[in-house]
C-alpha atoms as a PDB file:
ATOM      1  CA  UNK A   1      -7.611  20.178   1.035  1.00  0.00           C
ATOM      2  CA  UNK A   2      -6.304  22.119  -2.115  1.00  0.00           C
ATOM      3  CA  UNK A   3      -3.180  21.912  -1.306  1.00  0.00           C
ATOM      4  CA  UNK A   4      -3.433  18.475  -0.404  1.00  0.00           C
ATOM      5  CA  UNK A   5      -5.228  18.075  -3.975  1.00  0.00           C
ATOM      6  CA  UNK A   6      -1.809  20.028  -5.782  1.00  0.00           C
ATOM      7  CA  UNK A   7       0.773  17.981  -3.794  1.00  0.00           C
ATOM      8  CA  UNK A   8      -0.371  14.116  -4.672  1.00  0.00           C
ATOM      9  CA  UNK A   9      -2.761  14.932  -7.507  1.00  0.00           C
ATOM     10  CA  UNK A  10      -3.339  18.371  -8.868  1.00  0.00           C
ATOM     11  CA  UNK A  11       0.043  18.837  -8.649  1.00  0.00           C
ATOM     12  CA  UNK A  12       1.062  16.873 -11.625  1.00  0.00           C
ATOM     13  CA  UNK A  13      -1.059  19.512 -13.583  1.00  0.00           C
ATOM     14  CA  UNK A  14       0.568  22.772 -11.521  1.00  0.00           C
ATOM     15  CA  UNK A  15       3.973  21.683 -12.162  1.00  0.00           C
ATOM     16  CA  UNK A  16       3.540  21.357 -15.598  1.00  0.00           C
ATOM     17  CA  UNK A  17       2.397  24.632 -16.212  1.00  0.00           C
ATOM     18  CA  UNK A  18      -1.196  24.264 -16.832  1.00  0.00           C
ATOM     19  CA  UNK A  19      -3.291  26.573 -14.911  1.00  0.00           C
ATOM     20  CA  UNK A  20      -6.075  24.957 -12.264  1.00  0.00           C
ATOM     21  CA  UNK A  21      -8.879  26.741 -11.934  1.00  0.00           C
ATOM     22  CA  UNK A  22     -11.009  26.507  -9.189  1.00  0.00           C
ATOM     23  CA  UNK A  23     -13.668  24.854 -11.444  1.00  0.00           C
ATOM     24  CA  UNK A  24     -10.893  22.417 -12.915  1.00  0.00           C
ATOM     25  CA  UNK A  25     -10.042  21.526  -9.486  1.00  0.00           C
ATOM     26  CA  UNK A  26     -13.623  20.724  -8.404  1.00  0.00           C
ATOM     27  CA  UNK A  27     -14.181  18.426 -11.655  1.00  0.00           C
ATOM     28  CA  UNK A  28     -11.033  16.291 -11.032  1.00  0.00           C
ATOM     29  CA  UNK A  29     -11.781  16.360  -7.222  1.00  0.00           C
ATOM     30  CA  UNK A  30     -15.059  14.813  -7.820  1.00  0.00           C
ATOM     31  CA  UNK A  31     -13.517  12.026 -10.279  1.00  0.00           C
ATOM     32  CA  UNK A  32     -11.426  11.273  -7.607  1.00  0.00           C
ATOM     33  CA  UNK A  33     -14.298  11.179  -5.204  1.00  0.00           C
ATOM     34  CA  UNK A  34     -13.059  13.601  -2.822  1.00  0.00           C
ATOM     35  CA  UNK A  35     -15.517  16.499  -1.767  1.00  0.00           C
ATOM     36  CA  UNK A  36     -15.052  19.370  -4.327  1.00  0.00           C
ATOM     37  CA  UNK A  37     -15.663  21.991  -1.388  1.00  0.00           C
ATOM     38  CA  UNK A  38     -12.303  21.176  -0.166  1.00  0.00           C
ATOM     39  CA  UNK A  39     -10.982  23.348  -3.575  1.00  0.00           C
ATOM     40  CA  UNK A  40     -11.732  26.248  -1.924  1.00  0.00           C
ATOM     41  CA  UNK A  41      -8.897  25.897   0.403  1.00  0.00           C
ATOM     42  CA  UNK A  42      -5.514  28.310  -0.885  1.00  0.00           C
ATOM     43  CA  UNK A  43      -2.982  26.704  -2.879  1.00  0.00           C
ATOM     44  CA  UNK A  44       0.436  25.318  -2.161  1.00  0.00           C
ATOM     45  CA  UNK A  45       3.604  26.348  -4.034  1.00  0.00           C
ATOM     46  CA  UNK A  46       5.136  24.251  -6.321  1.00  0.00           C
ATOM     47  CA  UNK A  47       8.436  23.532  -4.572  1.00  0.00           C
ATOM     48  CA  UNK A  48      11.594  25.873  -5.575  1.00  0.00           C
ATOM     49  CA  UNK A  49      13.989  23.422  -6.194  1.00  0.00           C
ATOM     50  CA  UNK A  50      11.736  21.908  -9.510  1.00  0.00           C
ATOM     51  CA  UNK A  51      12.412  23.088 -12.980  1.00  0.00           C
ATOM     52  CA  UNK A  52       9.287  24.289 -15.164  1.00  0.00           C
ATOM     53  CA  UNK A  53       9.628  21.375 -17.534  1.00  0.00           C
ATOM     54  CA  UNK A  54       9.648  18.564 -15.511  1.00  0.00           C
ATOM     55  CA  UNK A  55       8.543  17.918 -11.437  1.00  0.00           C
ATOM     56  CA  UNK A  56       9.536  14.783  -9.794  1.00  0.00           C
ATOM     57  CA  UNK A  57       7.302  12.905  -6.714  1.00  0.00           C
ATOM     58  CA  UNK A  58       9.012   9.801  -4.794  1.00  0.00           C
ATOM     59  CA  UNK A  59       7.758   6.212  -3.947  1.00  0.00           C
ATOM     60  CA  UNK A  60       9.734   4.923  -1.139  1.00  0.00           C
ATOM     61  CA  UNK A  61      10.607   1.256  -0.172  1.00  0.00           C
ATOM     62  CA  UNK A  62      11.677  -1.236   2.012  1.00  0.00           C
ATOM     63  CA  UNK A  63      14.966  -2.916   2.393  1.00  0.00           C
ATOM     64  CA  UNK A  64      15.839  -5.087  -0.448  1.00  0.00           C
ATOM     65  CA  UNK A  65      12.439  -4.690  -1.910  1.00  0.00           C
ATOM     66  CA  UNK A  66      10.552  -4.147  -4.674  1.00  0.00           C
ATOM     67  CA  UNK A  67       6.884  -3.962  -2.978  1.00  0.00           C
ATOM     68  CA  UNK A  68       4.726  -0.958  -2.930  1.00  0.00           C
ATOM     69  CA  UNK A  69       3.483  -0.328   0.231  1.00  0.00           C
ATOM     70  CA  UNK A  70      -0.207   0.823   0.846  1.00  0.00           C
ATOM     71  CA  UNK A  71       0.209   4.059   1.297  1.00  0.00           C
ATOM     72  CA  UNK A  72       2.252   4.584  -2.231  1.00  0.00           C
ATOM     73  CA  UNK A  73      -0.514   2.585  -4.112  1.00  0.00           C
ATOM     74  CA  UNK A  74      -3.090   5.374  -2.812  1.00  0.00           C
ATOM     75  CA  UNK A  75      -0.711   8.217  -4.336  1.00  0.00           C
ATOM     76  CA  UNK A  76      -0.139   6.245  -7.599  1.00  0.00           C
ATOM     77  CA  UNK A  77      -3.953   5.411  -8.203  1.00  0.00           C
ATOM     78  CA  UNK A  78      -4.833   9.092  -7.097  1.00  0.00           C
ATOM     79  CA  UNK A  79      -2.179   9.668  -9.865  1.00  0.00           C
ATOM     80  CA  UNK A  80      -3.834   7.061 -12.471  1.00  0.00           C
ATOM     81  CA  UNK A  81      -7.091   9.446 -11.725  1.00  0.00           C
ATOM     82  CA  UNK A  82      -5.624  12.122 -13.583  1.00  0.00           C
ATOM     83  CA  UNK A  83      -3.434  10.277 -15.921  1.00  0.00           C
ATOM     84  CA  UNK A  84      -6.922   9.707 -17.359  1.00  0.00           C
ATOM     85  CA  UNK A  85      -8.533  13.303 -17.172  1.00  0.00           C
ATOM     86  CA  UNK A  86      -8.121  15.441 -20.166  1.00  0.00           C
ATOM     87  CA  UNK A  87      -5.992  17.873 -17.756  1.00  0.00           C
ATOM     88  CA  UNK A  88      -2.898  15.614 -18.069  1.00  0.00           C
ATOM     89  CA  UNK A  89      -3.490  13.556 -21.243  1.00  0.00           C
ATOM     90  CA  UNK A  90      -0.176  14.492 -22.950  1.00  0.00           C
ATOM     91  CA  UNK A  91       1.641  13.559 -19.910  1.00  0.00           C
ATOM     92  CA  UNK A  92       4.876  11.235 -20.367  1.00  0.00           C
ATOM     93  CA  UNK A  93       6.177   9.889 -16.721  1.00  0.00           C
ATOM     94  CA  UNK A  94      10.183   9.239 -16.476  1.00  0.00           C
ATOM     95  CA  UNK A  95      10.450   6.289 -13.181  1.00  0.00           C
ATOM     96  CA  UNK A  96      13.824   6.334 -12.110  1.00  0.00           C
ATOM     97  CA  UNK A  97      14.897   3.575  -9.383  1.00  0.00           C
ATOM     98  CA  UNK A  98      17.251   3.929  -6.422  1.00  0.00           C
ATOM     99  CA  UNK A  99      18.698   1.598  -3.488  1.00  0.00           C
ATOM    100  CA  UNK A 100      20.417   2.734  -0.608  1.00  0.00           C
ATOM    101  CA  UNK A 101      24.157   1.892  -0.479  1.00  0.00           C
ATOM    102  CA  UNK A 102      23.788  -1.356   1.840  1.00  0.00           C
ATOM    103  CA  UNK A 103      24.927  -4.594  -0.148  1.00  0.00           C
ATOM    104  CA  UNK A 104      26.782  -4.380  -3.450  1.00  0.00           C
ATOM    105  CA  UNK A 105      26.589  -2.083  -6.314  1.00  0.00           C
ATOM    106  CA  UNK A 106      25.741  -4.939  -9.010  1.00  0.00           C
ATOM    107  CA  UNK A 107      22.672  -5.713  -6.848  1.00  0.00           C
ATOM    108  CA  UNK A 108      21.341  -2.173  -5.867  1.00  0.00           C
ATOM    109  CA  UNK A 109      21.802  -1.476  -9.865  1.00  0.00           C
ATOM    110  CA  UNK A 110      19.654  -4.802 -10.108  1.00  0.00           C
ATOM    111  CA  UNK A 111      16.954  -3.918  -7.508  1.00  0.00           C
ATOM    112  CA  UNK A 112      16.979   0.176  -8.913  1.00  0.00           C
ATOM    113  CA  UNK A 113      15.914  -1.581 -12.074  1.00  0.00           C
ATOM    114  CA  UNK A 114      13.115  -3.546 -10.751  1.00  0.00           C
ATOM    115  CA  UNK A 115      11.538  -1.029  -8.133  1.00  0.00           C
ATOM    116  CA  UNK A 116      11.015   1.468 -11.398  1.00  0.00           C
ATOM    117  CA  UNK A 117       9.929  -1.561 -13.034  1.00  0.00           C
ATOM    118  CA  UNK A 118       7.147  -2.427 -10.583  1.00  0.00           C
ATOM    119  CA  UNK A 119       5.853   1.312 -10.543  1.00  0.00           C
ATOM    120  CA  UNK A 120       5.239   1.077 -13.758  1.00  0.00           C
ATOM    121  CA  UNK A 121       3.668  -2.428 -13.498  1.00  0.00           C
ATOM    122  CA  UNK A 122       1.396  -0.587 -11.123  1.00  0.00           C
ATOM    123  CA  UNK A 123       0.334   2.072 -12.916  1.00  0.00           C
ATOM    124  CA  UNK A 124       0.182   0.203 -16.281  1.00  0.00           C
ATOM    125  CA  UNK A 125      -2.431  -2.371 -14.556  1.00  0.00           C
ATOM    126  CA  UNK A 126      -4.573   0.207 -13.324  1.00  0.00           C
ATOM    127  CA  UNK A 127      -4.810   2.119 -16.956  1.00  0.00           C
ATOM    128  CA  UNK A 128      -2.851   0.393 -19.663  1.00  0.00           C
ATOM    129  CA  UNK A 129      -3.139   3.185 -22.323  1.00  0.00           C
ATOM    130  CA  UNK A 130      -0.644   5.282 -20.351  1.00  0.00           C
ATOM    131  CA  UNK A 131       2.104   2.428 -21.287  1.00  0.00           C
ATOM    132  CA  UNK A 132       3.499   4.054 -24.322  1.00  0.00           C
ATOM    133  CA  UNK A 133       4.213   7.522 -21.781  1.00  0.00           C
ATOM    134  CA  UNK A 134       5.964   5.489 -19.009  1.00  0.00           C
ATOM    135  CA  UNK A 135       9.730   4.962 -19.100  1.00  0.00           C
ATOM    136  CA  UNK A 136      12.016   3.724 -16.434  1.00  0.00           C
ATOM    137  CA  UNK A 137      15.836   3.988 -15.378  1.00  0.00           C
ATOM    138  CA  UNK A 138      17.233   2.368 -12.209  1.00  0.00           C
ATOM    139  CA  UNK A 139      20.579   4.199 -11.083  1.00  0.00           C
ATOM    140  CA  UNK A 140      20.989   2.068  -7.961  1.00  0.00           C
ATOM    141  CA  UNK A 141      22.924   3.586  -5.338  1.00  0.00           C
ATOM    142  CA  UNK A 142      24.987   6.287  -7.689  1.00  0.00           C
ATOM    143  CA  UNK A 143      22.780   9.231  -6.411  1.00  0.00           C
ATOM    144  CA  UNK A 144      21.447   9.793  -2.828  1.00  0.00           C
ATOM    145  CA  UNK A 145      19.612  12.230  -1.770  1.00  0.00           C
ATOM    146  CA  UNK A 146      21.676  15.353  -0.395  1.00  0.00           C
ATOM    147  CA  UNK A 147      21.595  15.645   2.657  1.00  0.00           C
ATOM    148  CA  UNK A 148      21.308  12.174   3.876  1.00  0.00           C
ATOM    149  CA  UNK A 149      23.925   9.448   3.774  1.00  0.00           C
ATOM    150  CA  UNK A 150      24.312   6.927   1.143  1.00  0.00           C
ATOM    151  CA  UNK A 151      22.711   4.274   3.579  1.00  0.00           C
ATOM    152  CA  UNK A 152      20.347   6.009   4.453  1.00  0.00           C
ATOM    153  CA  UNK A 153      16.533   4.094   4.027  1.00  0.00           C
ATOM    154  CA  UNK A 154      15.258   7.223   2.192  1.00  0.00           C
ATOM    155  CA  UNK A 155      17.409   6.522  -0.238  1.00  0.00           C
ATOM    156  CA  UNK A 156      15.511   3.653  -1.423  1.00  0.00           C
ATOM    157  CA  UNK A 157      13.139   4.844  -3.664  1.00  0.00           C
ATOM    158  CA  UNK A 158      11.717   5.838  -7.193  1.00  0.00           C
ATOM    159  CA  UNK A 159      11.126   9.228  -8.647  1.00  0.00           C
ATOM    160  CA  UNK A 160       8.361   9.855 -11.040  1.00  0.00           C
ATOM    161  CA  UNK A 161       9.315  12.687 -13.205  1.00  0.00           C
ATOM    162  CA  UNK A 162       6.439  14.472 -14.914  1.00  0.00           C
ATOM    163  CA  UNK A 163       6.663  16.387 -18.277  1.00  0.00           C
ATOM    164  CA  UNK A 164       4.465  17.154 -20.943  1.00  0.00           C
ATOM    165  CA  UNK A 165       4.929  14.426 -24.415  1.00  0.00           C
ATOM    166  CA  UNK A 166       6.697  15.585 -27.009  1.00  0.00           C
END
């Protein structure tokens, strides 16, 4: 459960360098309400591919929309959690938007925009405070993934870039 702790919630901390304890894990476990026995577990690695500074998570979405699915509300009000915890207090979140490469580049630059937009809206509902630390970007379809084609669903998404405030 650690590592599931470090990959949608403890993670934010990780990859920003702070060290988690086994006794910081077991405090922001239980203001999560998830059982704090589960910290016991080994931790994950921070993936390879992430810089020191800043670690990015995605929020994926439907075609032509800008609504966040169940699943994706669960991650960002697990993220909320510790947005609020003295852990991650000086943490400033970058959303950046993307579309797939279906329909035309005026209107995936458009709906880029508005899915960073509505992340935000999200997470700005559920703890207002955080506002000031939450910029977005949309880049519609300019930047797929690599390795999967510019029409490719997966492409339609936003990335939450975590860094510590300046």
């Amino acid at each position: 459960m650690r590592a599931v702790l470090m990959a949608v919630g403890l993670f934010w901390a990780t990859a920003l360098g702070a060290q988690v304890s086994d006794d910081t894990c077991r405090v922001v476990a239980l203001q999560l309400d998830i059982d704090p026995s589960k910290c016991d577990a080994p931790a994950s690695e921070t993936p390879a591919t992430s810089t020191p500074a800043e670690r990015d998570y995605r929020i994926h979405f439907p075609e032509g929309s800008i609504i966040l699915v169940d699943e994706y509300r669960r991650h960002l009000d697990m993220l909320v959690g510790l947005l609020r915890t003295e852990l991650l207090h000086d943490t400033c979140l970058r959303l950046v938007g993307h579309s797939d490469a279906t329909g035309k580049a005026a209107a995936n630059q458009k709906l880029s925009v508005a899915r960073a937009d509505a992340v935000k809206a999200y997470i700005v509902e559920q703890y207002p405070e955080v506002a000031p630390r939450v910029e977005t970007a949309g880049l519609g379809d300019t930047l797929p993934l690599a390795g999967f084609s510019a029409r490719d669903p997966f492409n339609r998404r936003v990335e939450i870039f975590a860094r510590r405030c300046l």
